[in-house]
Structure formats: C-alpha cells, structure tokens
Protein backbone atom coordinates (compact mmCIF):
# COMPACT_ATOMS: atom_id res chain seq x y z
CA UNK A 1 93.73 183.32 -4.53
CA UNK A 2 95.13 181.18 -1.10
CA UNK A 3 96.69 178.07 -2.66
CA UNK A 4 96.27 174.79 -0.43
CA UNK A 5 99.20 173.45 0.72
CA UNK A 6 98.84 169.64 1.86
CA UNK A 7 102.36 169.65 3.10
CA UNK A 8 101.70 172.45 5.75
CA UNK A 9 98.09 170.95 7.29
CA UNK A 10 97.62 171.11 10.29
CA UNK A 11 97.79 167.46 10.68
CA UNK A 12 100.80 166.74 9.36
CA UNK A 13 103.06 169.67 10.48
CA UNK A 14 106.61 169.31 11.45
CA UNK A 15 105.57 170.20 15.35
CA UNK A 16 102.57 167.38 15.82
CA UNK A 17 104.77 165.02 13.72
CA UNK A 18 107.78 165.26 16.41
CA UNK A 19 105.03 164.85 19.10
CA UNK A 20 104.17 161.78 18.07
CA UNK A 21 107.57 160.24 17.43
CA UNK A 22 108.32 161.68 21.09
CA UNK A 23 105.12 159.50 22.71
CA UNK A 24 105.70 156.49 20.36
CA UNK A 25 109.44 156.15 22.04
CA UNK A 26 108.00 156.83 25.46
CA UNK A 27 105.26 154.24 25.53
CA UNK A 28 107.62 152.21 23.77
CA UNK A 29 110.35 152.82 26.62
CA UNK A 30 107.53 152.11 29.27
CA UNK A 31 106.83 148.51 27.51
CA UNK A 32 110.05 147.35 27.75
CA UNK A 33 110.28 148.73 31.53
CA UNK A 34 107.30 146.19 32.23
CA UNK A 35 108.68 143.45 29.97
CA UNK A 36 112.15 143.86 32.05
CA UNK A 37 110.91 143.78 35.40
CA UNK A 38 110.47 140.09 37.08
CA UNK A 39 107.28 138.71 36.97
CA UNK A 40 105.51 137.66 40.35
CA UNK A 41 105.06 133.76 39.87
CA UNK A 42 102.24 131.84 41.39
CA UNK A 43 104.02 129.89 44.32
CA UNK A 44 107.09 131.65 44.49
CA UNK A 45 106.24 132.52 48.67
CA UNK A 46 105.81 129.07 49.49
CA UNK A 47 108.47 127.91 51.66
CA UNK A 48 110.90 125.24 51.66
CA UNK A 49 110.65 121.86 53.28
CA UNK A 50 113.89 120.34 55.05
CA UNK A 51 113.78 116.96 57.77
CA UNK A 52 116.43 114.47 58.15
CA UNK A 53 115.05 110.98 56.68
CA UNK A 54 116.17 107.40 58.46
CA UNK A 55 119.45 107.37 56.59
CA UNK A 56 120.59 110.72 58.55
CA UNK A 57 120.31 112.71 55.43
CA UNK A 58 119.13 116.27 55.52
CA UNK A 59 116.81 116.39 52.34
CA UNK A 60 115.19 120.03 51.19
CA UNK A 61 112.49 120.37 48.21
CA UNK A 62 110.00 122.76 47.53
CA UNK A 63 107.26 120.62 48.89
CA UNK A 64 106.66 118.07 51.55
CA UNK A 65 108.88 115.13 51.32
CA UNK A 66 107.83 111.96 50.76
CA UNK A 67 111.13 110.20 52.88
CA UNK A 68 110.26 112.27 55.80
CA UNK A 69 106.32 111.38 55.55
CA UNK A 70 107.24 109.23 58.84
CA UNK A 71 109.28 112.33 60.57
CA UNK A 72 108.91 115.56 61.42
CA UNK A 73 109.55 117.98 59.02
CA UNK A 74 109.74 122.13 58.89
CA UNK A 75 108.31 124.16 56.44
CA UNK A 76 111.33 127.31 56.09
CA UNK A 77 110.60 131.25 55.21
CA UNK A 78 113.20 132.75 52.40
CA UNK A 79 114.66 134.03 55.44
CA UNK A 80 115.26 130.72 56.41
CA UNK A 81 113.41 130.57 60.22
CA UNK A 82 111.09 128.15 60.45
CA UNK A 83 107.61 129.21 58.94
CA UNK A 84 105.86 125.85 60.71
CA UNK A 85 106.39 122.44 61.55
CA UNK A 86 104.56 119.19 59.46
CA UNK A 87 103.88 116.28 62.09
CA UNK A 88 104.14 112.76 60.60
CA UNK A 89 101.71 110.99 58.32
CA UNK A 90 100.84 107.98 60.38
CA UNK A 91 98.67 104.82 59.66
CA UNK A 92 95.78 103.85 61.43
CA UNK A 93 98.15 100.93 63.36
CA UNK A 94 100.70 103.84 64.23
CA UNK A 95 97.85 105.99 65.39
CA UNK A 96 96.51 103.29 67.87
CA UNK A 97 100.00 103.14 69.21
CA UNK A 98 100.79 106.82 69.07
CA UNK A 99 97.45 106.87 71.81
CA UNK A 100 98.46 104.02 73.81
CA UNK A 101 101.36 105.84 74.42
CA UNK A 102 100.32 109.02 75.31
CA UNK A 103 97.38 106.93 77.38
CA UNK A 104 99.97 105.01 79.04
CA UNK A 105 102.06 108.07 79.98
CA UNK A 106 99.45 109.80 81.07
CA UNK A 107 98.24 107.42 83.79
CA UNK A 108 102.33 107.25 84.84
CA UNK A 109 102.12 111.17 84.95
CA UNK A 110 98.94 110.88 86.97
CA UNK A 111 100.27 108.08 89.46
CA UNK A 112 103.11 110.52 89.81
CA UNK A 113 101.17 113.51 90.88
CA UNK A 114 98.82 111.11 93.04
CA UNK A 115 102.41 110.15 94.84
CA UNK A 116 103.59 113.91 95.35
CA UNK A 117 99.82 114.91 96.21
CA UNK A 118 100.43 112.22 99.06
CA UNK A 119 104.00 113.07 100.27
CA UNK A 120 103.02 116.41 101.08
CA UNK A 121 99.78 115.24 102.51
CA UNK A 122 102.17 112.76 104.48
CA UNK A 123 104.40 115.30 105.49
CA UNK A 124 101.63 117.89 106.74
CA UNK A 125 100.69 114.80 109.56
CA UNK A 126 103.95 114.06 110.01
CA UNK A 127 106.27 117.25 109.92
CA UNK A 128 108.98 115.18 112.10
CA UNK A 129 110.20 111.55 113.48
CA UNK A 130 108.34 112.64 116.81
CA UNK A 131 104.97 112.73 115.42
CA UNK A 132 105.25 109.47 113.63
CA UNK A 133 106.91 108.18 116.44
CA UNK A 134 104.10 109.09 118.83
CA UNK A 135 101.25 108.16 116.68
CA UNK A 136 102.56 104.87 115.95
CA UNK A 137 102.98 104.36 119.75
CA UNK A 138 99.04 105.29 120.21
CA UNK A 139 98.18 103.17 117.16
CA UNK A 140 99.67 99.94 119.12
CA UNK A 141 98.35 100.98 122.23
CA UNK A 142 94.78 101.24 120.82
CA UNK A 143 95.32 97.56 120.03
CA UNK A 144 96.89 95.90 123.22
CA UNK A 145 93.84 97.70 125.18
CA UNK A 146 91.51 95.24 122.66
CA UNK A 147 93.81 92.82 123.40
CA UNK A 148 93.73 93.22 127.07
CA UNK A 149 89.96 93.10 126.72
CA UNK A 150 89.84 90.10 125.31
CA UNK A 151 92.24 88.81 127.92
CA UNK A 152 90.21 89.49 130.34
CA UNK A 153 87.59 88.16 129.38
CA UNK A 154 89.52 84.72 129.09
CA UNK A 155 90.27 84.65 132.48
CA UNK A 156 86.61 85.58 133.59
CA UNK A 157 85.59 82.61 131.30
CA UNK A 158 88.35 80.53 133.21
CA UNK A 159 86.22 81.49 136.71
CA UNK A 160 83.19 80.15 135.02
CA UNK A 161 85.03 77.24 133.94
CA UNK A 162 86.26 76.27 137.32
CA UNK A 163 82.25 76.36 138.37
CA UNK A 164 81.07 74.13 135.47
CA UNK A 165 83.66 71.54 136.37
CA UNK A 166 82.79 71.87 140.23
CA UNK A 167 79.51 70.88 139.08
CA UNK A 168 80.43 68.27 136.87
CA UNK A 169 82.22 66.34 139.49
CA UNK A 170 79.18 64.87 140.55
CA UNK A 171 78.86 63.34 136.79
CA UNK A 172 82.53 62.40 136.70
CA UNK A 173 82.21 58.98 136.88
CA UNK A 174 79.83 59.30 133.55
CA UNK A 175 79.46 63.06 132.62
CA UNK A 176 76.56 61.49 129.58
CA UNK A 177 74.08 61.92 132.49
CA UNK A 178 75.79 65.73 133.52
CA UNK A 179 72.40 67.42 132.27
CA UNK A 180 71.95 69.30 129.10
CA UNK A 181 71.99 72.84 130.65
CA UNK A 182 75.40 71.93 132.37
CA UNK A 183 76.54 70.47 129.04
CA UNK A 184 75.36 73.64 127.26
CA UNK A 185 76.94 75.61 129.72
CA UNK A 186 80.71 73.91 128.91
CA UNK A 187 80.17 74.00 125.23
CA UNK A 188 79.39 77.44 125.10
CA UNK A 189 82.22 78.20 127.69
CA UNK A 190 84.77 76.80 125.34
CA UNK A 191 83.57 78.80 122.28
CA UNK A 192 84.08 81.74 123.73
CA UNK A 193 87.33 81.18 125.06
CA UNK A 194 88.34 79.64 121.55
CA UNK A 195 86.42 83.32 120.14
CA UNK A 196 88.44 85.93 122.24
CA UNK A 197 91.78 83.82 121.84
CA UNK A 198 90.54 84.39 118.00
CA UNK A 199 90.27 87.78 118.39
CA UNK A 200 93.83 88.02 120.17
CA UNK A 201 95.91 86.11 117.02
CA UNK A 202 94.02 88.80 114.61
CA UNK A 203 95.02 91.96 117.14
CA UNK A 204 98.55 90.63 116.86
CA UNK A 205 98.31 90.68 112.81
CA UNK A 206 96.85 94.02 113.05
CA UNK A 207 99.84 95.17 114.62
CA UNK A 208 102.18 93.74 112.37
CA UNK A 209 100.25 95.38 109.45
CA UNK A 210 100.54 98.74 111.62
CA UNK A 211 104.26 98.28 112.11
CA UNK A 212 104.33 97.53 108.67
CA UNK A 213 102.61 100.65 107.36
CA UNK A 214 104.99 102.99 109.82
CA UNK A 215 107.91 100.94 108.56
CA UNK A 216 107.20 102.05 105.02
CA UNK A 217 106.36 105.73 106.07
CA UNK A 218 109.12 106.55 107.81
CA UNK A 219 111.29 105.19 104.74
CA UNK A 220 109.42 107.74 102.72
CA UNK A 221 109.67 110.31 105.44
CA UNK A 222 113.09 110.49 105.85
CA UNK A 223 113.34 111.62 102.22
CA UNK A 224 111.00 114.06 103.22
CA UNK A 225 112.22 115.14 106.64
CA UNK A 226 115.20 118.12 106.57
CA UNK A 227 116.71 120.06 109.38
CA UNK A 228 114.79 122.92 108.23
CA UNK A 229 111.44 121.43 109.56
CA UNK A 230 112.65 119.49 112.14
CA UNK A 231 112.82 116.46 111.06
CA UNK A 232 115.09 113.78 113.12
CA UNK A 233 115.32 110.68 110.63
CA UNK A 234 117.19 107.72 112.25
C-alpha cells in the first residue's frame, strides 16, 4: 500500500516553495522602489517671492513678504522667470491717494490730447504765415468797417447838431424857454453821439483782443509751420 508522504505534498514541494521566496523578494524589491523614490509634497510648485524692501535689500521667501507688503513684489517659477507680479497692499488713505493720482493725471493726459487735437485743428486753417496773415487782416477790417459806421454816424449827428443849435439861438439869451421838443431833440442828440463814440472805444478793444489771439497763434504756429508745408514763420 501507497505510503503518504507529507514532505512531498503538493503544497509544500521544493518547486512552489522557491516560487514563493522568488515573489516575496520581488514585492519586497518593489516596496523599497516606492519607499526610495521622492515623495510629491503638497506646495512644493508654489513659487518663490523676491522684491527689494525700503532698505534696498533684495529679500526671497517662500511666501509673500511682509517688508515688501508696501512694494511690488514677483512671484518666481523654479525656472526662475517671473510666474506673476503681487501689487502693493495699500490702506484705505493710500487708496484715496493712489486715485487722486491717477484722476489727476488723467485730466493732464486729457488737457494734453485736447491741446494736440487743437494744433492740428489749428494747423488745418492755417497751413502757412499767409493764411494767418490774411485772415487776421480781414478780421481787423471787419472791425474798422463797424467802426467807420459808427463814425459816420457821428458826423451825421454833428449835421443835426448844427440845426438844433440854429434853432436854439433864438432861446440863447435863456434857452429854459427853448421848448421841450427842441430840448428833447439836444438831449437825445448827445446820447447818441456819447452811444456810437461807445461803440468805437469797445471796436478798438476788440481789436486788441484780435491782435492778441493772432499774437498767440502764430507763436504756436511757428512750432507748427516747416518748410515741408510751406510754412514762412517770421
């Protein structure tokens, strides 16, 4: 009869027993593999923050620095390019002037474009010294022929004058009983005369504030004018 024998079962033969030394030093190969290799750490993309504080220093950390909280300060790749830029922590008094500021510069910007927009609107009517020249002339002339109206009428008030006083030479001796319509008559005569003379003294300021406004033109201008377009400045 077949005798059992425990040492030659199946499963604990020499073969399966090898087999499983063999996979015990693998897996235990494979754990130390895993054990060996770095471990990916929470954090460890952030960047790094650099600025230059008040002192002139150039500070680094691995966060944003508290020195530079007032500054500027860039946020660096591994690489070490800049991954972004932090803009200062300001307080609500620094914030009010941080808009006047930009409110401020951006009515000097806007003056600034108003003044080009009207140099080259300037320069459009007035491509040369001949043009502003000729309309300055016609300007002023516009103004002596008020002037020369009003003139004129002076001296036809002067004819009516010379009437009223031939008349009042029969009252000469007393003109209080010259009567009220001749009285009239002289009274209204010399308002007028004192109205157009009026008008003459304010025709003569007008064309000081048109020479004026030429004056300051053509100082512009001749910045303006160039060869190229013809300009003449004198």
């Amino acid at each position: 009869m077949h005798q059992h024998h425990p040492a030659r079962d199946a499963h604990g033969s020499p073969a399966r027993l090898l087999a499983a030394a063999s996979f015990l030093l693998i897996a235990s190969s494979f754990c130390g593999a895993l054990q060996a290799q770095p471990q990916k750490v929470e954090g460890a993309s952030a960047g790094i923050y650099t600025c230059t504080d008040a002192r002139g220093r150039t500070l680094t950390a691995d966060r944003p620095i508290a020195e530079c909280s007032d500054r500027e300060q860039r946020e660096l790749n591994p690489s070490g390019s800049t991954r972004r830029k932090l803009e200062p922590t300001y307080t609500a008094r620094e914030l009010q002037e941080r808009e006047d500021r930009a409110r401020e510069a951006a009515i000097v910007a806007a003056r600034q474009t108003d003044e080009r927009r009207r140099e080259r609107a300037l320069l459009v009517r007035y491509p040369n010294s001949a043009t502003h020249d000729r309309e300055r002339a016609e300007a002023l002339s516009q103004i002596d022929a008020v002037s020369e109206a009003a003139r004129k009428r002076i001296s036809e008030l002067g004819e009516d004058r010379k009437k009223i006083d031939e008349e009042m030479e029969f009252y000469k001796q007393d003109p209080s009983k010259a009567p009220a319509a001749l009285r009239r008559k002289i009274d209204e005569n010399t308002k007028s005369v004192a109205v157009q003379n009026r008008f003459i003294a304010e025709q003569e300021d007008e064309k000081k504030r048109v020479n004026a406004r030429f004056d300051e033109e053509r100082t512009r201008l001749k910045a303006l004018w160039t060869p190229q377009n013809g300009g003449n400045p004198k």
